[in-house]
N, C-alpha and C. Protein backbone atom coordinates (compact mmCIF):
# COMPACT_ATOMS: atom_id res chain seq x y z
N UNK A 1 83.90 -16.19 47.27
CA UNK A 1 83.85 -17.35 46.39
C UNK A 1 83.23 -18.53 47.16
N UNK A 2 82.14 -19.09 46.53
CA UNK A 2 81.47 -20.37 47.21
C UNK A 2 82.71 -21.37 46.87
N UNK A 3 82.56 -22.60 48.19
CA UNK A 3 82.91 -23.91 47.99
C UNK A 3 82.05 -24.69 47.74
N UNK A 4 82.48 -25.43 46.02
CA UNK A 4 81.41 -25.96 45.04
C UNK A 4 81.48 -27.17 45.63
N UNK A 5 82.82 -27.29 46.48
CA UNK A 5 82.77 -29.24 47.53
C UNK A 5 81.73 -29.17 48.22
N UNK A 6 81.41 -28.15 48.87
CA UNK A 6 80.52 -28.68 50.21
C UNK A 6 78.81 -28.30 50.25
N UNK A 7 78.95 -27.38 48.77
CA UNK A 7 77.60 -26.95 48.52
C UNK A 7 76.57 -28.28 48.00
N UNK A 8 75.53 -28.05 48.33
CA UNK A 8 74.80 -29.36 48.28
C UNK A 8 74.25 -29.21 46.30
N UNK A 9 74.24 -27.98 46.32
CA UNK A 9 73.36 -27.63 44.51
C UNK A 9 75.11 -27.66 43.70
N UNK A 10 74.79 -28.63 42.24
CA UNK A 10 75.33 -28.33 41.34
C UNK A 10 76.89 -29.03 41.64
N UNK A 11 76.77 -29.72 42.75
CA UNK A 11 78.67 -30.44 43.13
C UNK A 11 77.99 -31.90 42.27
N UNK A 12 79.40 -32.02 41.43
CA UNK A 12 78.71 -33.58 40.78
C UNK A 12 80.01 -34.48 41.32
N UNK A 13 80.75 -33.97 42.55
CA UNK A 13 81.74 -34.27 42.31
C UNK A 13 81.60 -35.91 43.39
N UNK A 14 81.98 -36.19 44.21
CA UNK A 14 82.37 -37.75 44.90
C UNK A 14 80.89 -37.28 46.31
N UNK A 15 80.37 -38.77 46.41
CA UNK A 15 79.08 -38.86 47.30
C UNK A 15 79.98 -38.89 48.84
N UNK A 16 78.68 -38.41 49.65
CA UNK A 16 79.33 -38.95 51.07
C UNK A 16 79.71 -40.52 51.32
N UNK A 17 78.99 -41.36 50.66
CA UNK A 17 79.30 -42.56 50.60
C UNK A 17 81.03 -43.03 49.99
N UNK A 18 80.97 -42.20 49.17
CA UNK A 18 82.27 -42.26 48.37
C UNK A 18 83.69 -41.79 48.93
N UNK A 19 82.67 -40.86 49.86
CA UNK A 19 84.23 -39.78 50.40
C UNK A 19 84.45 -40.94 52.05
N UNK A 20 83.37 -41.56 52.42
CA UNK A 20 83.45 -42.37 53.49
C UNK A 20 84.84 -43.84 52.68
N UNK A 21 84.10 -43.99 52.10
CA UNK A 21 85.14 -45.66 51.05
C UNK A 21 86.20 -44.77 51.54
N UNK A 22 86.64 -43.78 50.96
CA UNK A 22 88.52 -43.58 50.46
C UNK A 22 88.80 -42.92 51.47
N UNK A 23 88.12 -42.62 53.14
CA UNK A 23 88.80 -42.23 54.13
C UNK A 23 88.89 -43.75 54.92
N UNK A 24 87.77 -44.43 54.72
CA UNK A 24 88.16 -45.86 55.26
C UNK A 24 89.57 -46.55 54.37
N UNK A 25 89.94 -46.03 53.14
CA UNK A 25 90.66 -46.61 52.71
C UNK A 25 92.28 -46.66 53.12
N UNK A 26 92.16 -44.77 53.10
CA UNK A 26 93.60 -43.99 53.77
C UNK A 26 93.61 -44.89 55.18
N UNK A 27 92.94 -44.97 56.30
CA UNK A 27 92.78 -45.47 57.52
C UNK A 27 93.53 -47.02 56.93
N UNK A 28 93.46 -47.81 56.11
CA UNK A 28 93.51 -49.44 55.65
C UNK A 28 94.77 -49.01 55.57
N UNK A 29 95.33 -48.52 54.61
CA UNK A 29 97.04 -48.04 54.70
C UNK A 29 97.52 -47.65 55.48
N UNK A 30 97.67 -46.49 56.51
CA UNK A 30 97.79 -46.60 57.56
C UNK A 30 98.47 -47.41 58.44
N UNK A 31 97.24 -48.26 58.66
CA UNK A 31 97.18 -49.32 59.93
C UNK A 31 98.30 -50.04 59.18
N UNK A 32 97.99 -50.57 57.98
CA UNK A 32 98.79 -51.87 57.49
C UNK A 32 100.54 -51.24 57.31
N UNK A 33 101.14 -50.25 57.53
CA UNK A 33 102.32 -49.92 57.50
C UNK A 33 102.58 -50.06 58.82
N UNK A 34 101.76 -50.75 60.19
CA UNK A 34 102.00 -50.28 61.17
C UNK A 34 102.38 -51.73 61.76
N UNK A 35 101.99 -52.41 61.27
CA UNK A 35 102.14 -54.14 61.81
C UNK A 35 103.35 -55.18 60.66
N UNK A 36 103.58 -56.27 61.76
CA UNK A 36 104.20 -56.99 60.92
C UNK A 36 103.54 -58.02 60.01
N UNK A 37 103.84 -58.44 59.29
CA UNK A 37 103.76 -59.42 57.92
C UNK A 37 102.44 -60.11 58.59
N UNK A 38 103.17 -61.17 59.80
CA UNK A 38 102.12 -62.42 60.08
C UNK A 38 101.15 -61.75 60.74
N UNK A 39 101.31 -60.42 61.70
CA UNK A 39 100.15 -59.85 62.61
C UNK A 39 99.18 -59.40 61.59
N UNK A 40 99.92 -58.82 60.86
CA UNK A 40 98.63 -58.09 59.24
C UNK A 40 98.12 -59.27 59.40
N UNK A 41 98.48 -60.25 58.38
CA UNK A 41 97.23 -61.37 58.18
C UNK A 41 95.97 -61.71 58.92
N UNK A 42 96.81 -61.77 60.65
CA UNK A 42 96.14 -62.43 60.82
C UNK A 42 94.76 -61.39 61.58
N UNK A 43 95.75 -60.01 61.63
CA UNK A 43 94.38 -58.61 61.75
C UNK A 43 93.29 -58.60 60.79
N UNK A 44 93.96 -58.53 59.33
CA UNK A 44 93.42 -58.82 58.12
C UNK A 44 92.21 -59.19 58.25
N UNK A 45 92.11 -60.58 58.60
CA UNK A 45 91.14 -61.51 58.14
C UNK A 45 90.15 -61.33 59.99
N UNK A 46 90.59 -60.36 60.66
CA UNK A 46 89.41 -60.45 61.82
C UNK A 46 88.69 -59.39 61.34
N UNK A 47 89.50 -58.15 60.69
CA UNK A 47 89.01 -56.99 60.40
C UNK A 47 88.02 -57.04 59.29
N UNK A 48 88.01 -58.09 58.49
CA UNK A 48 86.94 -58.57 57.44
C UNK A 48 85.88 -59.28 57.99
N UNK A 49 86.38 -59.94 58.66
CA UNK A 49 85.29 -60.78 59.77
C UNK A 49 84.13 -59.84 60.09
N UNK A 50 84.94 -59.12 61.39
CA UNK A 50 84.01 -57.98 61.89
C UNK A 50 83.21 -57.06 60.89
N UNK A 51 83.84 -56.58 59.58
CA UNK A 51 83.46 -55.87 59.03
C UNK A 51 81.77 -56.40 58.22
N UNK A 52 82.20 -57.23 58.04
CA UNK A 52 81.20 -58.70 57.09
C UNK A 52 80.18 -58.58 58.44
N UNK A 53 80.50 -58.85 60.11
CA UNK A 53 79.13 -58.73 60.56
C UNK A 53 78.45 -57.84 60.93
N UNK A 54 78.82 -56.14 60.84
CA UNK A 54 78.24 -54.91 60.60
C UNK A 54 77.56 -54.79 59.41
N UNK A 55 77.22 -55.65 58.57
CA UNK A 55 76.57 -55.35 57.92
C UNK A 55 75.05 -55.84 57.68
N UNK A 56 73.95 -55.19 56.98
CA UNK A 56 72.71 -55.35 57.18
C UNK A 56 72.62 -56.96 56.61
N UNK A 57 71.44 -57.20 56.95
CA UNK A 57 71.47 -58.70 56.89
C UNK A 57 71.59 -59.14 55.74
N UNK A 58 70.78 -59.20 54.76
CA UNK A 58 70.89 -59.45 53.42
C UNK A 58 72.36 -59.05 52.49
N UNK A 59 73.13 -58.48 53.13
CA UNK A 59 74.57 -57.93 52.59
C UNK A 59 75.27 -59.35 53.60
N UNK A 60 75.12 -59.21 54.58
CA UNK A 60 75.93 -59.99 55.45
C UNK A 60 75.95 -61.62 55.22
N UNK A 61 74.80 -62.10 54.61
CA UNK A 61 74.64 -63.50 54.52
C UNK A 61 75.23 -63.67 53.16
N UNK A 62 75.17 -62.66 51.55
CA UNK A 62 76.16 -63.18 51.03
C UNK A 62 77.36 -62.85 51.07
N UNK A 63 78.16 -61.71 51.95
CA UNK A 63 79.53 -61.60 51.67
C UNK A 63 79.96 -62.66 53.44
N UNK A 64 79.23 -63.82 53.68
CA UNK A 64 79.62 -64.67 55.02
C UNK A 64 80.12 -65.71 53.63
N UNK A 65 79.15 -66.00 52.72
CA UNK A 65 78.54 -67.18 51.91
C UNK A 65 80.27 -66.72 50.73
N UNK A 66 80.82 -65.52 49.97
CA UNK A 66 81.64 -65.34 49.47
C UNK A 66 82.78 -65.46 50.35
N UNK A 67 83.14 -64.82 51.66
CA UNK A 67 84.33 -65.18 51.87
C UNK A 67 84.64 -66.83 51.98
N UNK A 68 83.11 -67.38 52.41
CA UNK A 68 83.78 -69.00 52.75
C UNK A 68 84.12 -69.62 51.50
N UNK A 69 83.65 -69.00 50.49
CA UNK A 69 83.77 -70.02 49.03
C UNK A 69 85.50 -69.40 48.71
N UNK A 70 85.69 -68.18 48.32
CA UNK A 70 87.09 -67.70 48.43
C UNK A 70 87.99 -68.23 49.05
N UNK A 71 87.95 -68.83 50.19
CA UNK A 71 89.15 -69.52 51.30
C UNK A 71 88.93 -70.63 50.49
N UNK A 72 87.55 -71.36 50.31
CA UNK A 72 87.39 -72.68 49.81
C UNK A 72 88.49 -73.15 48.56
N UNK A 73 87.95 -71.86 47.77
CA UNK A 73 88.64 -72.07 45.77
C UNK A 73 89.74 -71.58 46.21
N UNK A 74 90.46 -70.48 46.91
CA UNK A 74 91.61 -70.43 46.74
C UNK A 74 92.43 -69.63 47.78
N UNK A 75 92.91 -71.06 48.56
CA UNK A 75 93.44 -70.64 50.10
C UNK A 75 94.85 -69.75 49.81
N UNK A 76 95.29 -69.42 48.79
CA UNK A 76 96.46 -68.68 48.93
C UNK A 76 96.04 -67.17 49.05
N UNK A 77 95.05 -66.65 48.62
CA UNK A 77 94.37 -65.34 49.01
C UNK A 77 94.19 -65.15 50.36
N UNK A 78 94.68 -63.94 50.74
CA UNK A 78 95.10 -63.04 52.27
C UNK A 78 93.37 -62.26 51.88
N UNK A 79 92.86 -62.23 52.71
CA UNK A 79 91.45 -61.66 53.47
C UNK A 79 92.04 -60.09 53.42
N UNK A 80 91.57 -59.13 53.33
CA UNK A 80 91.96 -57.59 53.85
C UNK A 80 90.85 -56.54 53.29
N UNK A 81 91.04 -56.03 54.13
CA UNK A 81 89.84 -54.69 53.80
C UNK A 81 90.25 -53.84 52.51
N UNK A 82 89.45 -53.50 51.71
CA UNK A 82 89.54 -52.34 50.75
C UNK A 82 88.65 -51.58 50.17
N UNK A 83 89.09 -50.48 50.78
CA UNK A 83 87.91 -49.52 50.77
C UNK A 83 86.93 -49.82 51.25
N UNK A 84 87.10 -50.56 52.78
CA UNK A 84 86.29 -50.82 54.15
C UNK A 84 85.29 -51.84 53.71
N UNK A 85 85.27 -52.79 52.76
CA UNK A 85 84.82 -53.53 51.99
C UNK A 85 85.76 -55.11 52.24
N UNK A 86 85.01 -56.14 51.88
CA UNK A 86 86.16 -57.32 51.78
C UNK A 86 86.78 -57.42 50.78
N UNK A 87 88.30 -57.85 50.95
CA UNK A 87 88.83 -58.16 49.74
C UNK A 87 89.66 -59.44 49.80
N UNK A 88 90.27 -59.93 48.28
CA UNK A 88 90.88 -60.98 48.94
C UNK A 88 91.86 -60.60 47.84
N UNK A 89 93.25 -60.64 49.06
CA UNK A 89 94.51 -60.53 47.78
C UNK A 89 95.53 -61.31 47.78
N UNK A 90 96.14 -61.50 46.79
CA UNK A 90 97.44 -61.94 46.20
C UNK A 90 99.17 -61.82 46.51
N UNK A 91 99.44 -61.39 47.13
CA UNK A 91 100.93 -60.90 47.01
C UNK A 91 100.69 -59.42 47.64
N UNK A 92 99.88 -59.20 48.23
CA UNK A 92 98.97 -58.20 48.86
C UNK A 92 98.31 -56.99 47.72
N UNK A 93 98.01 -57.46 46.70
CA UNK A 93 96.91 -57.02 45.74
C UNK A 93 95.85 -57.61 45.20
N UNK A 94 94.63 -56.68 45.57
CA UNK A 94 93.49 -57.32 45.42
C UNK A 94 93.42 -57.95 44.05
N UNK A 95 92.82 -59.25 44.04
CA UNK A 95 92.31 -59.95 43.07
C UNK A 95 90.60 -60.09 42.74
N UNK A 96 89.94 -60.03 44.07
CA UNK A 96 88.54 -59.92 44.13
C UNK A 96 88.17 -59.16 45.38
N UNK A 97 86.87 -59.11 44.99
CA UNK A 97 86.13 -58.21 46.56
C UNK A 97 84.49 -58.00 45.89
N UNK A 98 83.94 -57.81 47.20
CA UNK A 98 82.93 -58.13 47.47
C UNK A 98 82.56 -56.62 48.38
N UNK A 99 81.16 -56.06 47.05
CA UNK A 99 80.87 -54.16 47.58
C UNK A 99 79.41 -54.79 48.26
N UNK A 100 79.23 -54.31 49.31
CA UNK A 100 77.49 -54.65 49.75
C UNK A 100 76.95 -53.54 49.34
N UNK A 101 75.57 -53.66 49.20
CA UNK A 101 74.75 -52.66 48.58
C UNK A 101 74.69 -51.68 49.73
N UNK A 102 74.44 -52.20 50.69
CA UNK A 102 74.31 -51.04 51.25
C UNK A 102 75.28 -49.84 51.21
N UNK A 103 76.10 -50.05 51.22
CA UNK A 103 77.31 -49.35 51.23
C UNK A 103 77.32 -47.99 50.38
N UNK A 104 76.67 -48.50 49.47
CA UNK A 104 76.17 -47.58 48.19
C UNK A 104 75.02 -47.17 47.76
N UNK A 105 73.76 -47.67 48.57
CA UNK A 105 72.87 -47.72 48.42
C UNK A 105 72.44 -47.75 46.89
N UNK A 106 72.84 -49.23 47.00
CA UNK A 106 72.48 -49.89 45.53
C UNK A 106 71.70 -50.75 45.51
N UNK A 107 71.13 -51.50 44.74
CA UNK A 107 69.81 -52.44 44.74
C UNK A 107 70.46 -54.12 44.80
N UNK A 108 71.23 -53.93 44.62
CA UNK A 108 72.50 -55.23 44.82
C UNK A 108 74.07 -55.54 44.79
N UNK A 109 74.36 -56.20 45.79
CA UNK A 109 75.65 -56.69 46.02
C UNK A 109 76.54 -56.56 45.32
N UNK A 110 78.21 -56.57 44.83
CA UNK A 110 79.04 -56.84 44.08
C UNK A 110 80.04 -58.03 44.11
N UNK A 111 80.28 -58.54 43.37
CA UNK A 111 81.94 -59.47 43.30
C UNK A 111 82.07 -58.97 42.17
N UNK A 112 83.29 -58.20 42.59
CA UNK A 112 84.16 -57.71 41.85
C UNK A 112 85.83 -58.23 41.41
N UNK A 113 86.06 -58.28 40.31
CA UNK A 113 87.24 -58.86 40.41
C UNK A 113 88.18 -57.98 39.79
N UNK A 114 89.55 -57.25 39.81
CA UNK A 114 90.33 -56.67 39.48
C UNK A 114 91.16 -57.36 38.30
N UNK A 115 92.00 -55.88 37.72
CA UNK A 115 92.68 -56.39 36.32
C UNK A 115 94.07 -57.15 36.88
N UNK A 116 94.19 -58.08 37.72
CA UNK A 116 94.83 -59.11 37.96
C UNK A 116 94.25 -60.38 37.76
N UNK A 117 93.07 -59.97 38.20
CA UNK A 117 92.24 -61.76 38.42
C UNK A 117 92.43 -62.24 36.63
N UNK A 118 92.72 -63.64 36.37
CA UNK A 118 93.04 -64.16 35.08
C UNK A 118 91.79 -64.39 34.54
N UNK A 119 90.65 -63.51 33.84
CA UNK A 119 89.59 -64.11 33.84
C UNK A 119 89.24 -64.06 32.12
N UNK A 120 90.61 -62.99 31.55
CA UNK A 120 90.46 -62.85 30.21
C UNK A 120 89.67 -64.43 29.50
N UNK A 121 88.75 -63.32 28.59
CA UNK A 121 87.89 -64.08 27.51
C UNK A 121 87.81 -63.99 26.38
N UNK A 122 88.82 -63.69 25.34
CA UNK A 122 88.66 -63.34 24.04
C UNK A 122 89.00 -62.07 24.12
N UNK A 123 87.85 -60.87 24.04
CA UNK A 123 88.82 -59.46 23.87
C UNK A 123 87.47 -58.56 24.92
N UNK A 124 86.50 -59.24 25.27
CA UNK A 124 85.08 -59.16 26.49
C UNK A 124 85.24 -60.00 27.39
N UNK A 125 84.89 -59.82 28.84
CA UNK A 125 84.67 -60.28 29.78
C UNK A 125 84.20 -59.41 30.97
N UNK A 126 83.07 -59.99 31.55
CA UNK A 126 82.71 -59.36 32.73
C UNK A 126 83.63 -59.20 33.92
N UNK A 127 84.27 -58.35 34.44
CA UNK A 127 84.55 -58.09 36.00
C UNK A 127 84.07 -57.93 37.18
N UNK A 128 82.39 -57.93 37.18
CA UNK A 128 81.83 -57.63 37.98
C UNK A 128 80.63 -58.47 38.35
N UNK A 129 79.59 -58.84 38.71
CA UNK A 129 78.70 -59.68 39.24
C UNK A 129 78.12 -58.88 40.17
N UNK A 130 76.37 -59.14 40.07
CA UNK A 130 75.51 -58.33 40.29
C UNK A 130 74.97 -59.41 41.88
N UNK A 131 74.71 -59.52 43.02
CA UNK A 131 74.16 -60.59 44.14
C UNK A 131 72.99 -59.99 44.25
N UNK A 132 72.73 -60.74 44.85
CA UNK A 132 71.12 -60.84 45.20
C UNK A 132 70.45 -61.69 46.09
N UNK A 133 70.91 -63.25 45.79
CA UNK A 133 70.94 -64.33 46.62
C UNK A 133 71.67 -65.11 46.15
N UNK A 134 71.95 -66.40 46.55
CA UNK A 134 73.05 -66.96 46.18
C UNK A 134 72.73 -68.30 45.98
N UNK A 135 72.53 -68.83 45.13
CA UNK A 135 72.16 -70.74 44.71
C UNK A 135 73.26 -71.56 44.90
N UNK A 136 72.69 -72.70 45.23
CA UNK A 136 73.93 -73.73 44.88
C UNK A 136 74.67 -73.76 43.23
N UNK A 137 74.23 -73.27 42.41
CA UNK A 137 74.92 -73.17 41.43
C UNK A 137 75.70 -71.96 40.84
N UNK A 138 74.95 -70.91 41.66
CA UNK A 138 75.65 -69.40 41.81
C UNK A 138 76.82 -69.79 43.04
N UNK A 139 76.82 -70.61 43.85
CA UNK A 139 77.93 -70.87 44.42
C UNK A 139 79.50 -71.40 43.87
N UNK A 140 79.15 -72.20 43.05
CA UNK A 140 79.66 -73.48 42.23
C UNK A 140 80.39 -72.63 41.45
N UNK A 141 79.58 -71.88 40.52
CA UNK A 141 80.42 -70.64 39.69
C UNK A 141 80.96 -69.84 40.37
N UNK A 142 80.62 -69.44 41.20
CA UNK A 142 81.89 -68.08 41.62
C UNK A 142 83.20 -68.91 42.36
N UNK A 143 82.86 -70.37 43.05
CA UNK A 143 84.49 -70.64 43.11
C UNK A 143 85.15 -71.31 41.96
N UNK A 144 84.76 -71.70 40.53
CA UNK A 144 85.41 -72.08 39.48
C UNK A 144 85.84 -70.75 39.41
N UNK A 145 85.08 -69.43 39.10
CA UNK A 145 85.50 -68.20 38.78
C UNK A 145 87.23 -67.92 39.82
N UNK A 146 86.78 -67.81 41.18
CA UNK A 146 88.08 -67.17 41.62
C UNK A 146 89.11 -68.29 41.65
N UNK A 147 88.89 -69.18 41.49
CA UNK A 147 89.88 -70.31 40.92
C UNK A 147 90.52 -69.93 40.14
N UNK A 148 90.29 -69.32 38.79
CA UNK A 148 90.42 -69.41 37.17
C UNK A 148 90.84 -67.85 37.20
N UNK A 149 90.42 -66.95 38.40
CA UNK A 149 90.95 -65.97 38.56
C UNK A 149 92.62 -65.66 39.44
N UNK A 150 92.67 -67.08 39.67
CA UNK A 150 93.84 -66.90 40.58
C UNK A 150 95.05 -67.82 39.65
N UNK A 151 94.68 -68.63 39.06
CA UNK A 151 95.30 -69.60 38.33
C UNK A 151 96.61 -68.68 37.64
């Protein structure tokens, strides 16, 4: 019997990229059962740091440009990795995060925001945001956004 996981023809099942996210992810749990409260944090937010400057340049200048606006709009959000990605959470659940393309080899960036962030709009609303570059007015909006997402 072939293994349809590892065969390269006809597996539609999760990318190497994908199977990389959710072993970086298991590794994020892990670690974080292993430290205390204030050491997490303050690992947290180096491990995003570092992570943010491994990345290719054009990924790296807007998720430098998102975490500073995030601390900016809303300093009660804890910095932490998810799914080896930045995130920023709540009560230690993500509320937003930020996918670089590369990661996925996608044609652009993400801010993503989870079904916590308060962003309901009627009975539609976007969760997601496409980067690319970042304006002073694409700035402006995404911290009213995680504002209004944290509210």
């Amino acid at each position: 019997m072939k293994d349809t996981q590892t065969s390269a023809k006809g597996y539609d099942g999760f990318t190497d990229e994908e199977r990389g996210a959710m072993k970086e992810r298991a590794k994020e749990l892990k670690s974080s059962t292993r430290r205390s409260p204030r050491a997490a944090k303050a690992d947290a937010e180096s491990e995003v740091l570092a992570k943010i400057a491994e990345m290719p340049e054009a990924d790296r200048v807007l998720a430098e440009r998102i975490h500073a606006i995030v601390k900016a709009a809303a300093p009660a959000l804890s910095p932490k990795l998810w799914y080896g990605m930045p995130a920023y959470a709540k009560d230690g659940k993500v509320v937003c995060f930020f996918q670089s393309a590369q990661k996925f080899k996608t044609r652009y960036a993400t801010l993503g925001f989870s079904d916590l962030a308060h962003l309901d709009e009627g009975a539609m609303w976007p969760t997601a945001y496409a980067l690319t570059v970042l304006t002073a007015a694409d700035e402006e909006r995404i911290g009213a956004l995680v504002e209004k997402a944290v509210s």
